[in-house]
Protein backbone atom coordinates (compact mmCIF):
# COMPACT_ATOMS: atom_id res chain seq x y z
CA UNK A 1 78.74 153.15 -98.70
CA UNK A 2 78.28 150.27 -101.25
CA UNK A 3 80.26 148.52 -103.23
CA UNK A 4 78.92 148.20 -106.61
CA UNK A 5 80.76 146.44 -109.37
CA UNK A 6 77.35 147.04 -111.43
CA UNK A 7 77.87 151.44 -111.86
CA UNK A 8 79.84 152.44 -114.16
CA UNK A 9 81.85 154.31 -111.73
CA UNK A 10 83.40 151.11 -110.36
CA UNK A 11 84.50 150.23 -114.07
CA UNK A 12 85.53 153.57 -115.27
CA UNK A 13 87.78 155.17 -112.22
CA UNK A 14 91.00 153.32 -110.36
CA UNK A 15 89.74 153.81 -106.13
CA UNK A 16 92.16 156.07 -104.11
CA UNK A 17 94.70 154.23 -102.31
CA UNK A 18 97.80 155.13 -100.31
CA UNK A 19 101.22 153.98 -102.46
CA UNK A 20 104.66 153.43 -100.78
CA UNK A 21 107.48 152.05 -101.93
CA UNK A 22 109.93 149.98 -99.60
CA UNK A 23 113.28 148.60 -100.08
CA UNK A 24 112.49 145.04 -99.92
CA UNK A 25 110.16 142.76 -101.08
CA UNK A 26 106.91 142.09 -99.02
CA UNK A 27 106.17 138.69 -97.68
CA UNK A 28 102.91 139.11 -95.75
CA UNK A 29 100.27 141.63 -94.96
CA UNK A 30 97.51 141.82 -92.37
CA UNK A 31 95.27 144.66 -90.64
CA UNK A 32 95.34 144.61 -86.65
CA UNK A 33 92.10 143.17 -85.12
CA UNK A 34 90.19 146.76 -85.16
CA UNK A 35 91.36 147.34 -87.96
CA UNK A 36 92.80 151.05 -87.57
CA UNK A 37 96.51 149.95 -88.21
CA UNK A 38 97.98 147.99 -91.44
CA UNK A 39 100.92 145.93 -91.26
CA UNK A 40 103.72 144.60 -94.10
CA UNK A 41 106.22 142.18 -93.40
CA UNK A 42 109.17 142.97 -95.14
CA UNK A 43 112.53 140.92 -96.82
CA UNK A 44 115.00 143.19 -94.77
CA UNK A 45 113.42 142.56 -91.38
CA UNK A 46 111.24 145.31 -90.52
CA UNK A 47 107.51 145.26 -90.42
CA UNK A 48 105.97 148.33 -91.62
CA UNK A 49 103.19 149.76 -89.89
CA UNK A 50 101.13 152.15 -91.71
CA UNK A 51 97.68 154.36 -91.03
CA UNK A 52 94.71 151.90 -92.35
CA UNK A 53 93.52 155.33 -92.97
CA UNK A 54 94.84 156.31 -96.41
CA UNK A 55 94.53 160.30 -95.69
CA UNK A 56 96.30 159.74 -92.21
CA UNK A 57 100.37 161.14 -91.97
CA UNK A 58 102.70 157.72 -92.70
CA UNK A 59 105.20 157.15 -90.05
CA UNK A 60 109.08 156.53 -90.91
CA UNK A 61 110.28 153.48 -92.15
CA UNK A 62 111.03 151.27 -89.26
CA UNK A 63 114.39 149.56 -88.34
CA UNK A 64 114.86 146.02 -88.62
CA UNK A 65 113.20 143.32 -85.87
CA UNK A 66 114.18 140.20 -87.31
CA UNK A 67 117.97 139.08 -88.21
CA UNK A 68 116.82 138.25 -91.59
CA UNK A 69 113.78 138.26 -93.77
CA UNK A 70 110.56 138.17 -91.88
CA UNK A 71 108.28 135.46 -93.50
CA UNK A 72 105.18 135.55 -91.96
CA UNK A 73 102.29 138.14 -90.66
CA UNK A 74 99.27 137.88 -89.09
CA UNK A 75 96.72 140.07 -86.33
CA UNK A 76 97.44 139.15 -83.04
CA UNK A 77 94.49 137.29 -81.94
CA UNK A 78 95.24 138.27 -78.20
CA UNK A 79 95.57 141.97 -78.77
CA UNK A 80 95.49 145.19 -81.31
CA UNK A 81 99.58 144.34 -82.81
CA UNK A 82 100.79 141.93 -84.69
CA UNK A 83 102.94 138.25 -84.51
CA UNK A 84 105.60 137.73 -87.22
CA UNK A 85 108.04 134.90 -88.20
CA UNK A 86 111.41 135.04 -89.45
CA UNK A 87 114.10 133.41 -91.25
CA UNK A 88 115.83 133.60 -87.98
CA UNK A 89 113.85 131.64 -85.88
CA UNK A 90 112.17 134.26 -83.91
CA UNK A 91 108.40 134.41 -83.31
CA UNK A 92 107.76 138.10 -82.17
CA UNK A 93 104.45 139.68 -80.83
CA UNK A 94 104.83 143.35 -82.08
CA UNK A 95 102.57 146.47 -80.47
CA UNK A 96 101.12 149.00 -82.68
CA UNK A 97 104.09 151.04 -81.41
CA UNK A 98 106.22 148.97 -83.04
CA UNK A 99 107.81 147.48 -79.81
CA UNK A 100 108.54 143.59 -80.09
CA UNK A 101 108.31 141.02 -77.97
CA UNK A 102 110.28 137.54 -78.50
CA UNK A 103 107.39 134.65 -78.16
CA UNK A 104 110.24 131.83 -78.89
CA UNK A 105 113.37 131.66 -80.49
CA UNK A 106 114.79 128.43 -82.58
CA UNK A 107 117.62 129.51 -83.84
CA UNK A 108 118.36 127.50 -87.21
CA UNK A 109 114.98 127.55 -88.21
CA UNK A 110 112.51 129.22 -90.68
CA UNK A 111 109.08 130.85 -89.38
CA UNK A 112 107.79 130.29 -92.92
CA UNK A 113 103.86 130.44 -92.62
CA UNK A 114 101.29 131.39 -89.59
CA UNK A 115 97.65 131.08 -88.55
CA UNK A 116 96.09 132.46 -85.93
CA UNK A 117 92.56 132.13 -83.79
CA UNK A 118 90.99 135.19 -82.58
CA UNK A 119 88.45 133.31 -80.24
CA UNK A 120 90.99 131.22 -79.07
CA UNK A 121 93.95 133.74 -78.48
CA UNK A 122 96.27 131.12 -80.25
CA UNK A 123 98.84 131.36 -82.99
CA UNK A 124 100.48 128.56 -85.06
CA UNK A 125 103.83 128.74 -86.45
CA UNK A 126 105.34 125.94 -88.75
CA UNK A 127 108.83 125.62 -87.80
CA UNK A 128 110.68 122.72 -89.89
CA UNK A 129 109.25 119.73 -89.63
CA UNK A 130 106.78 120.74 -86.44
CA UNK A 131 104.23 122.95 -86.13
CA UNK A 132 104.53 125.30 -82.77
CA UNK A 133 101.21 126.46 -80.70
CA UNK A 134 101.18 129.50 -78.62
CA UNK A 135 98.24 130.23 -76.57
CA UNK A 136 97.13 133.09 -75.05
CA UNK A 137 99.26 133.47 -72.42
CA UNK A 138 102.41 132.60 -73.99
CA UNK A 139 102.59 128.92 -73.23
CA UNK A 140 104.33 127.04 -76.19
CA UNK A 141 103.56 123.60 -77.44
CA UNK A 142 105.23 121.64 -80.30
CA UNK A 143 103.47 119.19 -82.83
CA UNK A 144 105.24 117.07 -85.05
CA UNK A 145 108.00 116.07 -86.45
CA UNK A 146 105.73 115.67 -89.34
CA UNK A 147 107.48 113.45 -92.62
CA UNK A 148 108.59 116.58 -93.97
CA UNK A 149 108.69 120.20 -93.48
CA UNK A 150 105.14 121.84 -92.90
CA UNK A 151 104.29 123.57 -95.81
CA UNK A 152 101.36 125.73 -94.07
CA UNK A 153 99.16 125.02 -91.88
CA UNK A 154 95.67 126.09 -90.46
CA UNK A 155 92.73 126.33 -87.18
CA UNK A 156 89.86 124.18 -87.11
CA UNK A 157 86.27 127.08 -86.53
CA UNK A 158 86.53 126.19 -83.09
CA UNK A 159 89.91 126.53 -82.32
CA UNK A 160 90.35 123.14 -80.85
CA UNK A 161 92.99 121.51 -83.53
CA UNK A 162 95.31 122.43 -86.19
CA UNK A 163 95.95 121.54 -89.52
CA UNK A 164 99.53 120.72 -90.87
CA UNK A 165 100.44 120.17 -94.76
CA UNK A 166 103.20 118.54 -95.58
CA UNK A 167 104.71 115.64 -97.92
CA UNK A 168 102.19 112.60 -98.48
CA UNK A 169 98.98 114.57 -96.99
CA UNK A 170 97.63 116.45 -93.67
CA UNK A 171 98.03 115.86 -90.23
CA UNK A 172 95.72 117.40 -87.84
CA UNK A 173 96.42 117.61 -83.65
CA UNK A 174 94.09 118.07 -80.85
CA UNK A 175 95.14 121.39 -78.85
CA UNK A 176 93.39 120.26 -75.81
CA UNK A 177 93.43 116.67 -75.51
CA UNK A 178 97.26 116.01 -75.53
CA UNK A 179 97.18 112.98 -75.35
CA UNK A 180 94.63 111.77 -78.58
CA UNK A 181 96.63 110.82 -81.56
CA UNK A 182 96.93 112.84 -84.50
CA UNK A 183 94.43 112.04 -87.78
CA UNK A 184 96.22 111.67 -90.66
CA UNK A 185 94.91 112.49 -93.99
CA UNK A 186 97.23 111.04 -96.78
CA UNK A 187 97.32 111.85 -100.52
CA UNK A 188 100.47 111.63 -102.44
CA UNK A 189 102.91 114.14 -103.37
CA UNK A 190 103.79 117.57 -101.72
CA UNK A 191 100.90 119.82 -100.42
CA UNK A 192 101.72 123.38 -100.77
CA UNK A 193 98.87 125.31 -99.31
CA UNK A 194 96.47 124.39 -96.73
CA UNK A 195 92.77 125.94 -95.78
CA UNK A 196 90.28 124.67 -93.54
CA UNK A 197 86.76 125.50 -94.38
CA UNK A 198 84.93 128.35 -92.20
CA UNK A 199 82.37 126.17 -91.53
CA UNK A 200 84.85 123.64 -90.60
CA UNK A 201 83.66 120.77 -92.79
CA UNK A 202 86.71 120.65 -95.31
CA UNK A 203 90.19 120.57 -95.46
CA UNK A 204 91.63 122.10 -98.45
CA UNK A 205 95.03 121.97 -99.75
CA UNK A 206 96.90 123.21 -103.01
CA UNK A 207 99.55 120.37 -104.30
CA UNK A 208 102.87 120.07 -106.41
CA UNK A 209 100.96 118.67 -109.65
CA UNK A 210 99.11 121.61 -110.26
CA UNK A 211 95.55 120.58 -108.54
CA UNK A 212 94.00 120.90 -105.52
CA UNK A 213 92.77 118.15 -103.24
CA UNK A 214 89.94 118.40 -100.39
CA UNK A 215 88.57 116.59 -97.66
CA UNK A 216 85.12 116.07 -95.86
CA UNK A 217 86.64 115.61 -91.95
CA UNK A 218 83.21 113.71 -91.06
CA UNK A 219 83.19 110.85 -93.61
CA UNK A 220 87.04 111.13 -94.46
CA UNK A 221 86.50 111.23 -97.97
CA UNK A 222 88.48 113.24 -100.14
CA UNK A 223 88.49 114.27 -103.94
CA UNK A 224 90.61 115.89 -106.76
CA UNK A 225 90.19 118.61 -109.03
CA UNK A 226 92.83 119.21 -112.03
CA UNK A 227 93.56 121.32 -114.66
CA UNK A 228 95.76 124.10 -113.49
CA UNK A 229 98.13 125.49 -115.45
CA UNK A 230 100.40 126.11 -112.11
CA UNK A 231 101.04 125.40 -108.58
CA UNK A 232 97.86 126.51 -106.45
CA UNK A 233 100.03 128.45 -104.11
CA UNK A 234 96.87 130.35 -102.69
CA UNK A 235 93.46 129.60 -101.22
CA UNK A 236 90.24 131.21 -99.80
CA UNK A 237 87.12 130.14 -98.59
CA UNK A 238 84.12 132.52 -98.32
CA UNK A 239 82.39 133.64 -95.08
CA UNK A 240 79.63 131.07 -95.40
CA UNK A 241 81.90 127.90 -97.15
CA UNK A 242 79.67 128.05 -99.88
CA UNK A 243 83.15 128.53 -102.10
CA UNK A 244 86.56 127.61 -102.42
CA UNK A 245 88.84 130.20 -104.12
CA UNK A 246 91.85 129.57 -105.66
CA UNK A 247 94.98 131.11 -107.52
CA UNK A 248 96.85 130.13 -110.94
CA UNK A 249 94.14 131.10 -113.48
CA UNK A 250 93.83 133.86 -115.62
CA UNK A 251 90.38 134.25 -113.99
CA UNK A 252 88.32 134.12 -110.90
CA UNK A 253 88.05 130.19 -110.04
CA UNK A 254 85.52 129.41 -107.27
CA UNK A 255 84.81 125.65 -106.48
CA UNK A 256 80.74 125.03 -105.06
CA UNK A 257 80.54 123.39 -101.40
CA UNK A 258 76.96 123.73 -100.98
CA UNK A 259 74.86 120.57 -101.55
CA UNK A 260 76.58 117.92 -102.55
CA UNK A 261 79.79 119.74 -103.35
CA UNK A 262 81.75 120.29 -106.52
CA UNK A 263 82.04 116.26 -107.22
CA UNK A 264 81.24 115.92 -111.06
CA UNK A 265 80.91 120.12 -111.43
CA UNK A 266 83.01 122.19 -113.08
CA UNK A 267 83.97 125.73 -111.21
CA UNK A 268 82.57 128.51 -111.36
CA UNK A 269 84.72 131.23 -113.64
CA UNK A 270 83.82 134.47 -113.42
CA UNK A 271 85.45 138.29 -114.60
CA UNK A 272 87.57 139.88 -117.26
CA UNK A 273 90.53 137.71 -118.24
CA UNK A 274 93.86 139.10 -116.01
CA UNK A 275 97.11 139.99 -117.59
CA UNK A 276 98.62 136.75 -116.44
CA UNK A 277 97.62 134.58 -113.54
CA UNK A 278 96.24 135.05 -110.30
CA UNK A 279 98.91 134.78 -107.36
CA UNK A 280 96.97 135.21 -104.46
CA UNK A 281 93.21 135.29 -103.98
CA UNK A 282 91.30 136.74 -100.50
CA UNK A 283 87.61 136.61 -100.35
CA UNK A 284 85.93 139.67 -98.62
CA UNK A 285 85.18 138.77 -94.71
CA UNK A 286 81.23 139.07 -94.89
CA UNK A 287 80.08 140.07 -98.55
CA UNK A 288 80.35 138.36 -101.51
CA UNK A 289 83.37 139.85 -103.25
CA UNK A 290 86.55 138.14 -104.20
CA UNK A 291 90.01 140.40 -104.25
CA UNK A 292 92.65 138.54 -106.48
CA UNK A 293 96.37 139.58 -107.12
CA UNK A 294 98.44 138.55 -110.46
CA UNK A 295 101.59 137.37 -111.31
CA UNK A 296 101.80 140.62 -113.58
CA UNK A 297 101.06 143.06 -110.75
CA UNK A 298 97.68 143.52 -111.63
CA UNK A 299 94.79 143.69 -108.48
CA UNK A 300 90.76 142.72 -109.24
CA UNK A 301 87.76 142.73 -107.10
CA UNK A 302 85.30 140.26 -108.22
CA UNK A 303 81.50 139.57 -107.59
CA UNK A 304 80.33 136.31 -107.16
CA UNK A 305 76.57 137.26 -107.51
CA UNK A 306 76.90 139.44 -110.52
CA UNK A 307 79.78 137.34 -112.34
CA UNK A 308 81.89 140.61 -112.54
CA UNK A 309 85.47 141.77 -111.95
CA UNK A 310 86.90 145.90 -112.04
CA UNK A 311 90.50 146.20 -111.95
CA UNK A 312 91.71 148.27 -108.74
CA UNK A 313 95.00 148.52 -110.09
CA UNK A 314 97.29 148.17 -113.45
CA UNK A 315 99.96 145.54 -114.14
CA UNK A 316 103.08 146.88 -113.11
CA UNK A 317 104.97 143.71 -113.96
CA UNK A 318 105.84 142.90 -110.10
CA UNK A 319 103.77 139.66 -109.12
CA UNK A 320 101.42 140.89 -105.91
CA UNK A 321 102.62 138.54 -102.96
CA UNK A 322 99.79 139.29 -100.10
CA UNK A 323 96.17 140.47 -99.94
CA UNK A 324 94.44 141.22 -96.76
CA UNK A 325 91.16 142.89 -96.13
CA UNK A 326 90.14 145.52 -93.50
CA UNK A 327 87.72 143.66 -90.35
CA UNK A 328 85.01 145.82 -92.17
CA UNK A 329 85.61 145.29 -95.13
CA UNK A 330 86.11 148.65 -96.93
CA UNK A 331 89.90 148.50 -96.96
CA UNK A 332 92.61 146.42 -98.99
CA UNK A 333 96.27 145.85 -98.53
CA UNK A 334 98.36 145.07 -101.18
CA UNK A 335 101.97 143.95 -100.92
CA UNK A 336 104.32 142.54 -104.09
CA UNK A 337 107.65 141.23 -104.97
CA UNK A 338 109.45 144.70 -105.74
CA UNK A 339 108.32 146.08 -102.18
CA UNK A 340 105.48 148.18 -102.98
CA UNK A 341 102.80 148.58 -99.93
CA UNK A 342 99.42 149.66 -101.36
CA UNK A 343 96.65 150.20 -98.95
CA UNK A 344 92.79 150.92 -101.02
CA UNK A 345 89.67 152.24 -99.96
CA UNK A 346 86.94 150.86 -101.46
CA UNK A 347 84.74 153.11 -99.72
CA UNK A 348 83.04 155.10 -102.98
């Protein structure tokens, strides 16, 4: 099973993909750890769990486990479920049964954005103006009160710090040594996305002015690039950091890291122009494909190495919210604004 943007039968045929349509827009999306069971986290509270297998019976739309919209989605690094974040203030670890289990409650607050670290066992929540830690066994920590609220936030590789974005920059805590002080990382402006690099050498973050700004954590250095015709909302390194890719063209964007880095290079553009701009991008966990989701509803798969994109699925005019590839790669969920949950198989 290969995927090959190069035969004509990639160009020529949409893939076969499960299609269901839910009564609320979807937030997040994210496959459990071994990747059997699909998850959707939904504007009226529930979190839909579907079949990662396409063929497989779907189950009956859950009800509600948050008191509002859930905001946030990802595996549970310390088991085969999920964690989710609300608009109610509730962090909740959730079986593949669907049973949920509060992980802390601040009632007031929004659970807006979530990282996780499988190694590590450890999710990150942003809550406000702090950023919340829990560790594998369900001790919680608080980091912050950053300048403003965190506006996403990320793991170092290892596991050992975290990443906040926020107003005027990046601040990044030590998980183990409580008591070193934070490193700040300051650039003007609001930072609206944040990704640190697999290989853990850069921080990346998408800002208000319509550019992105990185920065080398060894030397400190940072640098700019410009030119966006919109917010970068959306990031994504590749598997080996040889790439940054990011959102709000009408094409594939990818900025080099190897060498000396992308100081004084343009991108690299690649694929057929999208109806619209990209809203989300996801690189594939080991190969060298890029999945990217428009503002018009329409879904490419891109490769780097040939410089070619095939179009999984139409515009639809609903802007796709959340892409999230299958641990092996042959699987791709799809979530927008008007609710629809799309799980692909790319396996030809």
């Amino acid at each position: 099973m290969k995927i090959d943007l190069t035969n004509p039968a990639w160009r020529q045929t949409l893939p076969p993909a499960r299609s269901i349509a839910a009564d609320a827009p979807v937030a997040a999306c994210a496959f459990s750890r071994d990747g059997t069971t699909v998850a959707f986290a939904l504007g009226d509270g529930s979190v839909r769990l579907l079949p990662a297998d396409i063929a497989a019976p779907a189950p009956a739309a859950p009800p509600p486990v948050h008191g509002g919209a859930v905001l946030s989605l990802v595996a549970d690094p310390a088991g085969d479920g999920f964690v989710s974040g609300g608009d109610d203030g509730r962090l909740l670890r959730l079986g593949l049964d669907g049973t949920a289990t509060e992980l802390f409650n601040q009632k007031g607050k929004w659970v807006e954005h979530l990282a996780a670290h499988r190694a590590a066992g450890a999710v990150a929540a942003s809550v406000g103006k702090a950023a919340v830690v829990v560790n594998k066994d369900g001790d919680v920590r608080e980091f912050g009160p950053h300048q403003s609220t965190v506006a996403d936030l990320d793991f170092s590789k290892d596991g050992s710090r975290i990443a906040c974005a926020h107003y005027g920059g990046v601040t990044v805590w030590s998980l183990g040594q409580a008591t070193l002080p934070p490193r700040r990382f300051a650039w003007r402006g609001s930072h609206v996305a944040l990704r640190w690099s697999t290989d853990g050498k850069f921080i990346a973050t998408g800002t208000q002015e319509n550019d992105i700004h990185v920065w080398r954590m060894a030397q400190a250095t940072d640098m700019r690039m410009q030119g966006y015709p919109a917010k970068v909302k959306s990031l994504s390194w590749t598997a080996d950091a040889r790439f940054l890719y990011t959102s709000s063209q009408p094409v594939f964007t990818a900025w080099p890291f190897s060498g000396k880095g992308p100081e004084g290079k343009p991108p690299l553009q690649f694929g057929e122009e999208g109806a619209g701009l990209l809203s989300v991008v996801a690189a594939h966990p080991t190969a060298e494909f890029v999945a990217g989701g428009y503002d018009s509803g329409e879904l490419q798969l891109g490769d780097i190495k040939t410089r070619r994109s095939v179009v999984l699925k139409m515009a639809d005019g609903s802007a796709i919210t959340c892409l999230a590839w299958s641990p092996d790669g042959f699987r791709l969920a799809v979530g927008n604004e008007r609710g629809d949950l799309l799980v692909v198989d790319l396996r030809r």
